[in-house]
C-alpha atoms as a PDB file:
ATOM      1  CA  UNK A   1       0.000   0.000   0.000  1.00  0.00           C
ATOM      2  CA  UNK A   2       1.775   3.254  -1.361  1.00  0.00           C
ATOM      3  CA  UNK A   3      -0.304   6.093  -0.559  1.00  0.00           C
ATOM      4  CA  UNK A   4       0.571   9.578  -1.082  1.00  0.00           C
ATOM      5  CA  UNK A   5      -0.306  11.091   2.120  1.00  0.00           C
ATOM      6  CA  UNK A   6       0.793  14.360   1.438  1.00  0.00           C
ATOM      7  CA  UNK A   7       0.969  15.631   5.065  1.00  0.00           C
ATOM      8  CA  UNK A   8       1.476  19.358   3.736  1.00  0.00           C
ATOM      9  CA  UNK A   9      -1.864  19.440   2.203  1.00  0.00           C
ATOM     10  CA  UNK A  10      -3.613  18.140   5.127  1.00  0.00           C
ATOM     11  CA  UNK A  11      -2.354  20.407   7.333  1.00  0.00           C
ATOM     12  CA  UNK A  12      -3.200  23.036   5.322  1.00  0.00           C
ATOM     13  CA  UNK A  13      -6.394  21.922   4.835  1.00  0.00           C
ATOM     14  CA  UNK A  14      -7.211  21.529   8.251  1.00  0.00           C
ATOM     15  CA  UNK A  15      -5.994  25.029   8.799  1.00  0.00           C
ATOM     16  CA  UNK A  16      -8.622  26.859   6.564  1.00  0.00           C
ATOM     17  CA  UNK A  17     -11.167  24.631   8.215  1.00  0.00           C
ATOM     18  CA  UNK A  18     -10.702  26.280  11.068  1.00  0.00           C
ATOM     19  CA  UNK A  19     -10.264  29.819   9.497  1.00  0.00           C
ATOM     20  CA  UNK A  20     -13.462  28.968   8.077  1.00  0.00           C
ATOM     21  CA  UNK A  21     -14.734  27.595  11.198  1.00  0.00           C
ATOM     22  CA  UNK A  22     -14.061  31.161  13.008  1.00  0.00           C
ATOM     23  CA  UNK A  23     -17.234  32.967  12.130  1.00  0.00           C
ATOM     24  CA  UNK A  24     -18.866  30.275  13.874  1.00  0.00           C
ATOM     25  CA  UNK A  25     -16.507  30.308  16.974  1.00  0.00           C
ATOM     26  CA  UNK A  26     -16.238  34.130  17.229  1.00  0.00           C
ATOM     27  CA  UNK A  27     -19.380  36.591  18.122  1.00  0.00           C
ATOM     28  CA  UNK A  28     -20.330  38.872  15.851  1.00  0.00           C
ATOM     29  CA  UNK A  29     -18.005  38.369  12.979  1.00  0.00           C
ATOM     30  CA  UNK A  30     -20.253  35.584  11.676  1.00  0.00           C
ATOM     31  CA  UNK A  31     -22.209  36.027   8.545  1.00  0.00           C
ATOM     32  CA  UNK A  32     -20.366  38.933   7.543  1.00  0.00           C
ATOM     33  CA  UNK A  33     -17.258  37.214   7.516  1.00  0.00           C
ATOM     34  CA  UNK A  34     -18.759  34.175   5.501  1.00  0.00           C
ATOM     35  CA  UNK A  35     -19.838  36.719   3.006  1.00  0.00           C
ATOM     36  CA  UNK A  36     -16.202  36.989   2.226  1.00  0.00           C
ATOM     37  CA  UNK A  37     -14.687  33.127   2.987  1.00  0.00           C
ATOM     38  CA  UNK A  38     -17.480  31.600   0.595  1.00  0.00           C
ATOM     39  CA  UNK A  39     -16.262  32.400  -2.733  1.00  0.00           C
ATOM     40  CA  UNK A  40     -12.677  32.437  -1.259  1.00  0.00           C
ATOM     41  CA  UNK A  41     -12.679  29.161   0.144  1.00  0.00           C
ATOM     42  CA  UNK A  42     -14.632  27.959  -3.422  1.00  0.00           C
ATOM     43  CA  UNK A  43     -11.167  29.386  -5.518  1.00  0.00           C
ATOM     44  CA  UNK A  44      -8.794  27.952  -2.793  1.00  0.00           C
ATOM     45  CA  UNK A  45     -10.790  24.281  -3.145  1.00  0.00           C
ATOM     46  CA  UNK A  46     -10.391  24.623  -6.540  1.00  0.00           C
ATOM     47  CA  UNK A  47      -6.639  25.395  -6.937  1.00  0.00           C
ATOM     48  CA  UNK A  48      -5.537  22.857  -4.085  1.00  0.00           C
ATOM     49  CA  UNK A  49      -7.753  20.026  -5.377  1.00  0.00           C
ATOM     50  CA  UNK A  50      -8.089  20.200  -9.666  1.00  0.00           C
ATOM     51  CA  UNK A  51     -10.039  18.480 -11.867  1.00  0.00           C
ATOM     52  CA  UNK A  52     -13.580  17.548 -10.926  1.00  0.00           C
ATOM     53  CA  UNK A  53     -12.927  16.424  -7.055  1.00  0.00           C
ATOM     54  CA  UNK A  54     -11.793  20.318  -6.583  1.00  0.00           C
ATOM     55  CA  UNK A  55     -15.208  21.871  -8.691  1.00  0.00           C
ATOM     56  CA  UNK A  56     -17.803  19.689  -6.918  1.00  0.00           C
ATOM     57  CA  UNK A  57     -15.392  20.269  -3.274  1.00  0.00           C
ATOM     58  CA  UNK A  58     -15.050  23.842  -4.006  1.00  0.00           C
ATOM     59  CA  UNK A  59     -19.091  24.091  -4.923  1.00  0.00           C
ATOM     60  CA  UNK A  60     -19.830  22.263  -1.483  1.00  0.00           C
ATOM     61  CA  UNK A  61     -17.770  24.120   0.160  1.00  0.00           C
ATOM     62  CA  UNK A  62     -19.084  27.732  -1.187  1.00  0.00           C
ATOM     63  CA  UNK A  63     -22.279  26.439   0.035  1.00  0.00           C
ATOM     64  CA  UNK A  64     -20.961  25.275   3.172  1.00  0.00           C
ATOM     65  CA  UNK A  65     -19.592  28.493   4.223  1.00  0.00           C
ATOM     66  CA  UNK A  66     -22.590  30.665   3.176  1.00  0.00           C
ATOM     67  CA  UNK A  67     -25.474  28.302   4.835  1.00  0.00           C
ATOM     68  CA  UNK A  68     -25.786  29.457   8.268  1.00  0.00           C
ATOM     69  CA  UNK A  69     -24.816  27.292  11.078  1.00  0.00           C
ATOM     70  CA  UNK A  70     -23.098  24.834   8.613  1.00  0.00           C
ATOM     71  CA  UNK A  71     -19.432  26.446   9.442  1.00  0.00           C
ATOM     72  CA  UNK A  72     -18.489  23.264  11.615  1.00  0.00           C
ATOM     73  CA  UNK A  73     -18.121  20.966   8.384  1.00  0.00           C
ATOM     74  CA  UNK A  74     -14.610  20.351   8.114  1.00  0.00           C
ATOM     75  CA  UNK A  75     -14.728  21.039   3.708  1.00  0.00           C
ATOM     76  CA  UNK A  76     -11.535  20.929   2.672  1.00  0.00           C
ATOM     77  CA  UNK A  77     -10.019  18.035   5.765  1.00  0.00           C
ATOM     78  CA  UNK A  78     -13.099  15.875   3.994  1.00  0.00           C
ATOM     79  CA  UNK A  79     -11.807  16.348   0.591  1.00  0.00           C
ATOM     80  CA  UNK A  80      -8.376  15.652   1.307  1.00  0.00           C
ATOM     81  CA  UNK A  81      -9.611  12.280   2.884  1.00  0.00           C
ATOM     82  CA  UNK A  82     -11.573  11.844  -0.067  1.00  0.00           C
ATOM     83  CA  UNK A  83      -8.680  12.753  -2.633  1.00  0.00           C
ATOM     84  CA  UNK A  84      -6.207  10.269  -0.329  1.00  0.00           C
ATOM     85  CA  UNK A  85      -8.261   7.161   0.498  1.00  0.00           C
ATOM     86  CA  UNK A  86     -11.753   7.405  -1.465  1.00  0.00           C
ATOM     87  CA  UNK A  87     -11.156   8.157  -4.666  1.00  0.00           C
ATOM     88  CA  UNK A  88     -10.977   5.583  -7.447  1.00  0.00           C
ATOM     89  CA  UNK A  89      -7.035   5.964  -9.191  1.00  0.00           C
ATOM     90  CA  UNK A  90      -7.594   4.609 -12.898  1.00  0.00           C
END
């Protein structure tokens, strides 16, 4: 079994999860702030993940980030899970 685990990207995954999680942590930055991450955190899924995994991730995570109460979803951790383990290699 010779995974790529790419450590790097996982930590910096699981860092913008929780700069994405801070609206939700932090008192009255919230939706404001969201305003802001959504489309951000769509072009950062997009770059760090290409191809389709990163559009569908990056749409998720828009939505993810501009649904209230929905900040606690770890997006881009979950993708890089998905990208590691999950997905298919043909």
């Amino acid at each position: 079994m010779n995974k790529n685990l790419n450590l790097s990207k996982l930590i910096f995954s699981i860092l913008l999860d929780i700069l994405g999680m801070t609206s939700f942590v932090i008192p009255g930055i919230g939706e404001f702030s969201d305003v802001i991450w959504a489309p951000l955190s769509y072009w950062l899924m997009t770059r760090m993940y290409p191809g389709k995994i990163g559009q569908v991730s990056g749409i998720i995570s828009f939505v993810e980030e501009a649904a209230p109460g929905l900040d606690f979803i770890p997006t881009f951790t979950l993708t890089w899970l998905y990208e590691t383990f999950a997905q298919k290699k043909f």
